[in-house]
C-alpha atoms as a PDB file:
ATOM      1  CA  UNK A   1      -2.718  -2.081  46.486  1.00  0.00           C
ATOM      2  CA  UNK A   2      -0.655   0.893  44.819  1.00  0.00           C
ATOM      3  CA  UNK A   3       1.349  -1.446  42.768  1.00  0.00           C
ATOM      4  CA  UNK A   4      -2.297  -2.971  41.743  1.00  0.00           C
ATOM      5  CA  UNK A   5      -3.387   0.756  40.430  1.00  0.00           C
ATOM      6  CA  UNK A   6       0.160   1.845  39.258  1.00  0.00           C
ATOM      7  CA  UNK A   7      -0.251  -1.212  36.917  1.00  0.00           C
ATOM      8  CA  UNK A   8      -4.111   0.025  36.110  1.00  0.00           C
ATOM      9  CA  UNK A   9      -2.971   3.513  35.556  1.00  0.00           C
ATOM     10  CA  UNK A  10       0.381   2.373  33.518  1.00  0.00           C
ATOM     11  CA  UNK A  11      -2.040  -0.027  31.128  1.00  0.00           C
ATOM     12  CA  UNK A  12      -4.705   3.389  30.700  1.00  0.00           C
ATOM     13  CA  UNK A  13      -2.138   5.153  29.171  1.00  0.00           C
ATOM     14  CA  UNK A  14      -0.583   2.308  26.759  1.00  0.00           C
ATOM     15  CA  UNK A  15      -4.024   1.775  25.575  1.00  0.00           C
ATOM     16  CA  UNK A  16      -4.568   5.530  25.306  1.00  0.00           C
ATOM     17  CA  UNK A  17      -7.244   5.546  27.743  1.00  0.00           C
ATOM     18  CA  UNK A  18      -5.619   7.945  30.358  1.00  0.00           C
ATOM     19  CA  UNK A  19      -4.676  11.594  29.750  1.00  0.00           C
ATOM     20  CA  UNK A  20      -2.975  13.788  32.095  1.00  0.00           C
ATOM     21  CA  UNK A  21      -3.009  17.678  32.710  1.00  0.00           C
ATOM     22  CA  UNK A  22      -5.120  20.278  33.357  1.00  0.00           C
ATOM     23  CA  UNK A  23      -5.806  21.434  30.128  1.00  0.00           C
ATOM     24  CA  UNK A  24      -6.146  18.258  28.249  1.00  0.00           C
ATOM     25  CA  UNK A  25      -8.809  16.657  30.950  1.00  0.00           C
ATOM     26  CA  UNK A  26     -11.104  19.488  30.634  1.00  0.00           C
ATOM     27  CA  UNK A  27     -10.968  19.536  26.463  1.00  0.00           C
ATOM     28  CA  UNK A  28     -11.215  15.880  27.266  1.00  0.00           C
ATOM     29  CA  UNK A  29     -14.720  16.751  29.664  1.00  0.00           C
ATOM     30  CA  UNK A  30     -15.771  18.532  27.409  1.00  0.00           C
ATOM     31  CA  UNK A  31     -15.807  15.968  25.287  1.00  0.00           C
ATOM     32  CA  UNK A  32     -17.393  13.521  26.925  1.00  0.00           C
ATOM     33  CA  UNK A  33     -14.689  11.358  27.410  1.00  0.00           C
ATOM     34  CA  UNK A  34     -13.636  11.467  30.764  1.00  0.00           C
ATOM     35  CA  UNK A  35     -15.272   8.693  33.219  1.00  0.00           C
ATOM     36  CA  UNK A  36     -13.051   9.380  36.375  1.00  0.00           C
ATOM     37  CA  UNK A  37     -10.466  12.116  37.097  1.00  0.00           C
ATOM     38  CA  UNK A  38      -7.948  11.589  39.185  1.00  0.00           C
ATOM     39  CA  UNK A  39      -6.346  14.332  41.158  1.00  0.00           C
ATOM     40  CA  UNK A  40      -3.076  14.149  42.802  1.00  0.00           C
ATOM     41  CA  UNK A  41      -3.036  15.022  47.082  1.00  0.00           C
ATOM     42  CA  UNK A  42      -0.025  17.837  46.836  1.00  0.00           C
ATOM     43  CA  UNK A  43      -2.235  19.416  43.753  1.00  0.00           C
ATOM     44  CA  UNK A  44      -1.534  23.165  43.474  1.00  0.00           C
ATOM     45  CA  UNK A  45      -4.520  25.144  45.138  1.00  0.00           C
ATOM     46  CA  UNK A  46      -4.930  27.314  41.626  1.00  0.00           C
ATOM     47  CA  UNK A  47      -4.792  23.664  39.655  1.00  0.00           C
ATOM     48  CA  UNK A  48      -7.377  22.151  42.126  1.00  0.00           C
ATOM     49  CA  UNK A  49     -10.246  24.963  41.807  1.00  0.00           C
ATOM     50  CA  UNK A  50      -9.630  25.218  37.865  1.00  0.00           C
ATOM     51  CA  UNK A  51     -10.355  21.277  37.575  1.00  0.00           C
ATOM     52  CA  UNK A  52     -13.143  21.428  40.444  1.00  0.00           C
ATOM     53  CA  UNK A  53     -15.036  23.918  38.678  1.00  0.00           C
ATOM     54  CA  UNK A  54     -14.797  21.648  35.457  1.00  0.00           C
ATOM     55  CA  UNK A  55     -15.344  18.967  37.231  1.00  0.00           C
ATOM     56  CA  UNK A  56     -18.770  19.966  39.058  1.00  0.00           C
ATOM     57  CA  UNK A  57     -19.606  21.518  35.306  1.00  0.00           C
ATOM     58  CA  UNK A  58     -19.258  18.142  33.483  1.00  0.00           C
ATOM     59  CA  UNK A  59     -20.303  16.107  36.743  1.00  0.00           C
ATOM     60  CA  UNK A  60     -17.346  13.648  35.907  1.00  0.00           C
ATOM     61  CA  UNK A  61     -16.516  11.588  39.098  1.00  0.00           C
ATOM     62  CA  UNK A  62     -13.336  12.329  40.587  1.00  0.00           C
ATOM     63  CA  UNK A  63     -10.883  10.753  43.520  1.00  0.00           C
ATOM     64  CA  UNK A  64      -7.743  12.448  45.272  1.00  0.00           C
ATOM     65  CA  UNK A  65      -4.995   9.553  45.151  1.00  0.00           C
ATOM     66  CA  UNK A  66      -1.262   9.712  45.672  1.00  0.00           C
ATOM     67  CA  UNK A  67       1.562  12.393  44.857  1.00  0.00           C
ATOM     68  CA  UNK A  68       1.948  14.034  41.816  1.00  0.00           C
ATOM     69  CA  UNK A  69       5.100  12.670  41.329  1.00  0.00           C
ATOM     70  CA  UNK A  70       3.707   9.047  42.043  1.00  0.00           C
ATOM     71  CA  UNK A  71       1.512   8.728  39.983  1.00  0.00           C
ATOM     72  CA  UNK A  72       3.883  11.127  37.208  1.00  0.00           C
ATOM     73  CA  UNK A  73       5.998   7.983  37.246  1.00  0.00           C
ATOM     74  CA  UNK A  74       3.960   5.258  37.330  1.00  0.00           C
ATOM     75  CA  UNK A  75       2.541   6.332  34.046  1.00  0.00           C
ATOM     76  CA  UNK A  76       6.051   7.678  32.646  1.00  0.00           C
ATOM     77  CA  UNK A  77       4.651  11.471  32.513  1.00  0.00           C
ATOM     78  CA  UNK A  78       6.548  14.422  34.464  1.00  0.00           C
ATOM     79  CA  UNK A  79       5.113  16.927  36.574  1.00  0.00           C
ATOM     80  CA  UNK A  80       1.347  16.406  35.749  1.00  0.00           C
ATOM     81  CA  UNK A  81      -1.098  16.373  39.192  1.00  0.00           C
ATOM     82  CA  UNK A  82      -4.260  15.500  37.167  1.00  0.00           C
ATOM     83  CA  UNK A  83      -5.165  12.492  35.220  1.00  0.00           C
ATOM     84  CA  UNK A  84      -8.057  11.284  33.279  1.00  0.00           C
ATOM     85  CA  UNK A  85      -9.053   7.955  32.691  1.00  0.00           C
ATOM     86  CA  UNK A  86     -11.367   8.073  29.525  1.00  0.00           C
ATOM     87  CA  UNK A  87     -12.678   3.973  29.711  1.00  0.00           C
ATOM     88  CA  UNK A  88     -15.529   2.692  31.920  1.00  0.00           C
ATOM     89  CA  UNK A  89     -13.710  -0.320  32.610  1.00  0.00           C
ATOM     90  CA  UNK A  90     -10.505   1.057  33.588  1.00  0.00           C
ATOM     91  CA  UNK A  91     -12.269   3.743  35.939  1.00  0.00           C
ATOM     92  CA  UNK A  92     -14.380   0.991  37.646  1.00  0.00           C
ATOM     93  CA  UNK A  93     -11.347  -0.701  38.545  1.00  0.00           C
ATOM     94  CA  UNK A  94      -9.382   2.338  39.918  1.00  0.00           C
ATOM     95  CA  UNK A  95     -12.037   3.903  41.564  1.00  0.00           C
ATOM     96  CA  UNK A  96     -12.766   0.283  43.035  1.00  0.00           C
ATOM     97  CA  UNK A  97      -9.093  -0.544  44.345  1.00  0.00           C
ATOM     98  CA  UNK A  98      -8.721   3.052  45.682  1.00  0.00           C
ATOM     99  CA  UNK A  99     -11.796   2.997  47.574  1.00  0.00           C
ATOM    100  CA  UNK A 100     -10.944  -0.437  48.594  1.00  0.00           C
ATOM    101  CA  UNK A 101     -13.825  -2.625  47.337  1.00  0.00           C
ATOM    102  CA  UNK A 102     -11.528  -5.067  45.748  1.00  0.00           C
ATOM    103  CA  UNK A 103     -12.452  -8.490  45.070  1.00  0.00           C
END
């Protein structure tokens, strides 16, 4: 299952469909880009009530998956503990294989 939504994750960012960091998901919110957030488990406590308050704001769905430094790698990005995925597709899938409704 990880190596399922490593892959998901790695092919959001090629495709320039997943953006990572604090800052850039809530410009990205704001935008109305942003179909599913993902946040990272070891999240700082100051990171993770910045992005909730965004997050309720926007009402953009959101998931807690993985370390930071998981999910840093599997989308060749360093230190981030937030991610956006900004394609309906692409979050359905995630959120789907996280949750474990997988076909």
């Amino acid at each position: 299952m990880r190596r399922k939504i490593d892959s998901y994750l790695g092919f959001a960012k090629k495709s320039g469909n997943l953006i990572s960091g604090v800052n850039t998901c809530t410009f990205g919110m704001a935008r109305g880009r942003v179909k599913l957030v993902i946040l990272a488990e070891d999240i700082s406590e100051n990171s993770e009530k910045k992005i909730m308050k965004e997050i309720r704001r926007y009402g953009v769905r959101y998931v807690k998956y993985g370390s930071g430094d998981e999910i840093s790698h599997a989308v060749g990005e360093a230190g981030r503990s937030v991610f956006a995925v900004c394609d309906d597709n692409f979050a359905k899938v995630i959120l789907d294989e996280i949750e474990g409704r997988s076909e």
